[in-house]
Structure formats: structure tokens, C-alpha cells
PDB file of N, CA and C in Angstrom:
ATOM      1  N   UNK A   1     196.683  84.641 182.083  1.00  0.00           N
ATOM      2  CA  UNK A   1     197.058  84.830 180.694  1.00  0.00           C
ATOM      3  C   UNK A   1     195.818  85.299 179.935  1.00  0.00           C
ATOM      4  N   UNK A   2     195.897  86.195 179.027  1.00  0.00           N
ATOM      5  CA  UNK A   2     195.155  87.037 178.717  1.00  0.00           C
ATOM      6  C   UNK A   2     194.400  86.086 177.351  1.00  0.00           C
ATOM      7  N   UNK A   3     193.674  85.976 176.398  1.00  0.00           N
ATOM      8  CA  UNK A   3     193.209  85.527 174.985  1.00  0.00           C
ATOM      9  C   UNK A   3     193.679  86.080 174.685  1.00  0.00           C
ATOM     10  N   UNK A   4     194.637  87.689 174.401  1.00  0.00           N
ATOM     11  CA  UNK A   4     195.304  87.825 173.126  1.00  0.00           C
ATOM     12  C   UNK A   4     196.570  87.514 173.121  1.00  0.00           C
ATOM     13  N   UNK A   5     197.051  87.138 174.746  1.00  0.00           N
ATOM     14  CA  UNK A   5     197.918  86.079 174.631  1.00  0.00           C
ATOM     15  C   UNK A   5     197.812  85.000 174.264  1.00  0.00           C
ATOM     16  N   UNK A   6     197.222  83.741 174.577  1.00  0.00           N
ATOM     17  CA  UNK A   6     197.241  82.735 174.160  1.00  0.00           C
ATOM     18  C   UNK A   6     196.796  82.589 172.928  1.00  0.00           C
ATOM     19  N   UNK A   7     196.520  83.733 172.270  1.00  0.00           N
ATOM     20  CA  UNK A   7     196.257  83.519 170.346  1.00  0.00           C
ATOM     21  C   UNK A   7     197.966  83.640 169.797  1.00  0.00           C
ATOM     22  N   UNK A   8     198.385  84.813 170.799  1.00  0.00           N
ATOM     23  CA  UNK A   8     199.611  85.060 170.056  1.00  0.00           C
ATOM     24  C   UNK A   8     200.348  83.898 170.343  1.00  0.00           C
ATOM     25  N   UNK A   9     200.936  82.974 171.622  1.00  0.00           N
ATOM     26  CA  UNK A   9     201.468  81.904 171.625  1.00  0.00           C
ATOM     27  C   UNK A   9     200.978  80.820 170.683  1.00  0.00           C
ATOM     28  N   UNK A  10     199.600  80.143 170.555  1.00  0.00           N
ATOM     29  CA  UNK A  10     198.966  79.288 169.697  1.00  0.00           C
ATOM     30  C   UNK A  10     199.133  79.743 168.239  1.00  0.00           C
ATOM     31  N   UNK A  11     198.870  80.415 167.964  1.00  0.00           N
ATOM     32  CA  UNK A  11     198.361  80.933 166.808  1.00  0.00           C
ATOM     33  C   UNK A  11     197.140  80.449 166.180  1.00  0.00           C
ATOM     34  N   UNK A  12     195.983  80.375 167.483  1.00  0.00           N
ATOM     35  CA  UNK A  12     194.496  80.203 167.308  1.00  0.00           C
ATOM     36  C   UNK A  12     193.799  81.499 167.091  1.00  0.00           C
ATOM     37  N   UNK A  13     192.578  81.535 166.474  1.00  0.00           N
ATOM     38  CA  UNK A  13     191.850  82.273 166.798  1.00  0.00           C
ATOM     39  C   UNK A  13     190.723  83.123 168.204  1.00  0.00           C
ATOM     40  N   UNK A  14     191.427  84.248 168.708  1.00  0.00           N
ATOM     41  CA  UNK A  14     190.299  84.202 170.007  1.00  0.00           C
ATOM     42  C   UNK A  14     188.806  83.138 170.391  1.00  0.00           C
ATOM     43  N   UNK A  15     188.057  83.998 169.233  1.00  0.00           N
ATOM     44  CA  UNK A  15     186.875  83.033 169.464  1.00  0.00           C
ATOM     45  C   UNK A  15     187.109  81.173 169.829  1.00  0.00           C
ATOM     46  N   UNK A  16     187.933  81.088 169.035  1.00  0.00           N
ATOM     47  CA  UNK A  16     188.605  79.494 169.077  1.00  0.00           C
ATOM     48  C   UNK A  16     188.512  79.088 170.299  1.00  0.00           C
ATOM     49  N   UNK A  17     189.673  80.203 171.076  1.00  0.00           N
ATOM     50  CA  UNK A  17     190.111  80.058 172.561  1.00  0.00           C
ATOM     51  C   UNK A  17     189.225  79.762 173.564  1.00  0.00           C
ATOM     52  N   UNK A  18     188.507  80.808 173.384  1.00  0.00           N
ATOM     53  CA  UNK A  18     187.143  81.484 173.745  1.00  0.00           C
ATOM     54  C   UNK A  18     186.278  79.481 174.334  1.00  0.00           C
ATOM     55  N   UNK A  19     186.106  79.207 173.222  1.00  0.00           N
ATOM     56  CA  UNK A  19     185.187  77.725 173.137  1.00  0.00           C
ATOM     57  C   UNK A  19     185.876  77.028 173.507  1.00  0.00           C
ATOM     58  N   UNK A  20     187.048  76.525 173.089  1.00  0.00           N
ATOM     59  CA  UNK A  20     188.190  75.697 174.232  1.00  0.00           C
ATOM     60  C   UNK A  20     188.259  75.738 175.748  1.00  0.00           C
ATOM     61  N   UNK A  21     188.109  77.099 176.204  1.00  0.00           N
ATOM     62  CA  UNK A  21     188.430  77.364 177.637  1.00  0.00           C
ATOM     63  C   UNK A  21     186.930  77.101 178.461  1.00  0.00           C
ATOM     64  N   UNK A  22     186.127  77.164 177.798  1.00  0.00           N
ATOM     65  CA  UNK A  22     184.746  77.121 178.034  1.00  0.00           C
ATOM     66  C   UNK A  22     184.408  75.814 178.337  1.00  0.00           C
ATOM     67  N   UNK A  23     184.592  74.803 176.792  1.00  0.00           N
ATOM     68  CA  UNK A  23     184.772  73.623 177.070  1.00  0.00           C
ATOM     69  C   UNK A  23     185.832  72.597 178.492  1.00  0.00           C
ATOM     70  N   UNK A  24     186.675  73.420 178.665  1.00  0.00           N
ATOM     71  CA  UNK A  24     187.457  72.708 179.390  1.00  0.00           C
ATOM     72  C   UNK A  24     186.612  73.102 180.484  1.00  0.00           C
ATOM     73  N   UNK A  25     186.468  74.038 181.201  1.00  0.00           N
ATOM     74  CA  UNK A  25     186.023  74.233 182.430  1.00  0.00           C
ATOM     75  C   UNK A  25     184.624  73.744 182.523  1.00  0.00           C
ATOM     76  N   UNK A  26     183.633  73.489 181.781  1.00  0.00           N
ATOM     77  CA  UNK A  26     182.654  72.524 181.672  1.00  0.00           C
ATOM     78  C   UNK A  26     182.689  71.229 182.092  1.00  0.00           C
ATOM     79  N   UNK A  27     184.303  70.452 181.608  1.00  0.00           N
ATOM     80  CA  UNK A  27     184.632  69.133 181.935  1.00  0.00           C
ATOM     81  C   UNK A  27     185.341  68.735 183.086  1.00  0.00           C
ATOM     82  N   UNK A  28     186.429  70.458 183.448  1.00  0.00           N
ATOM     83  CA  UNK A  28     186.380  70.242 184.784  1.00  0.00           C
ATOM     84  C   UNK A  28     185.513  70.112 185.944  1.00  0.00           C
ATOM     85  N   UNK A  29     184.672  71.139 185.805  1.00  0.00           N
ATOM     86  CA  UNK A  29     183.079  70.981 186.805  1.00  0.00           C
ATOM     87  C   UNK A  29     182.616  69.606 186.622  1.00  0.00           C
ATOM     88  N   UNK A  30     182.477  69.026 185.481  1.00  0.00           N
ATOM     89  CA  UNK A  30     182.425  67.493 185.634  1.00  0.00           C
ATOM     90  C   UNK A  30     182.641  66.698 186.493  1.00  0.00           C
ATOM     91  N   UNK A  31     184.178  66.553 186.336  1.00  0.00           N
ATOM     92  CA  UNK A  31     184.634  65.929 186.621  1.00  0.00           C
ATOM     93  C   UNK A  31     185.141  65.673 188.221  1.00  0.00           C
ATOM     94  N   UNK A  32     184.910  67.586 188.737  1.00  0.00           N
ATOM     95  CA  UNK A  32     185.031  67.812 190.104  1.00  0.00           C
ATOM     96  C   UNK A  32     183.819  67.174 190.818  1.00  0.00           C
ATOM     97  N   UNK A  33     182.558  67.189 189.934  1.00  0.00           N
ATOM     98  CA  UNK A  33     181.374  67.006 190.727  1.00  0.00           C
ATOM     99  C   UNK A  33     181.518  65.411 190.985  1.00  0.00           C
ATOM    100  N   UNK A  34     181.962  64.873 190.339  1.00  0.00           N
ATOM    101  CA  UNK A  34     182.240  63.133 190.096  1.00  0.00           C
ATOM    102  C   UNK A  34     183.501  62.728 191.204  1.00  0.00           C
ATOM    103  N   UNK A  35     184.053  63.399 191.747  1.00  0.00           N
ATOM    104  CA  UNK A  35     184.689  63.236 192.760  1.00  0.00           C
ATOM    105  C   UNK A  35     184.104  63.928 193.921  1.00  0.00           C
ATOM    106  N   UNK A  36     183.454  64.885 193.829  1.00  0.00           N
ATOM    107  CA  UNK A  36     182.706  65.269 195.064  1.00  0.00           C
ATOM    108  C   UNK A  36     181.699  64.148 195.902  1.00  0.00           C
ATOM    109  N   UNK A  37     181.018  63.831 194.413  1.00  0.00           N
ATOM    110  CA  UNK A  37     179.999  62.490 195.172  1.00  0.00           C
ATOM    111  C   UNK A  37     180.203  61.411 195.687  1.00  0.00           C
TER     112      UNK A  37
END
């Protein structure tokens, strides 16, 4: 799914998205590494 999709479904701003998706995959790597160990 593209960001100018998920602006048009949300009705967020890209950049918004942008930091959301960023954030999440930050917390996934987290959280993967915390089960790796």
C-alpha cells in the first residue's frame, strides 16, 4: 500500500504516515531483537 494510499484511506497527512511507519518498524526491530535473545 502506497502513502498516498493510506492518506487517502486515513485521512492523515503523508509526512504523518511517513513517522508512524517509521516508528512502528523501529518497535518492531525491538521487539524482534527481544525475542531473538
Amino acid at each position: 500500500m502506497s502513502y498516498e494510499e493510506m492518506a487517502a484511506v486515513t485521512g492523515a497527512r503523508i509526512p504523518t504516515l511517513k513517522m508512524r511507519v517509521h516508528r512502528a518498524r523501529e518497535a518492531l526491530l525491538e521487539a524482534l531483537e527481544e525475542v531473538v535473545r
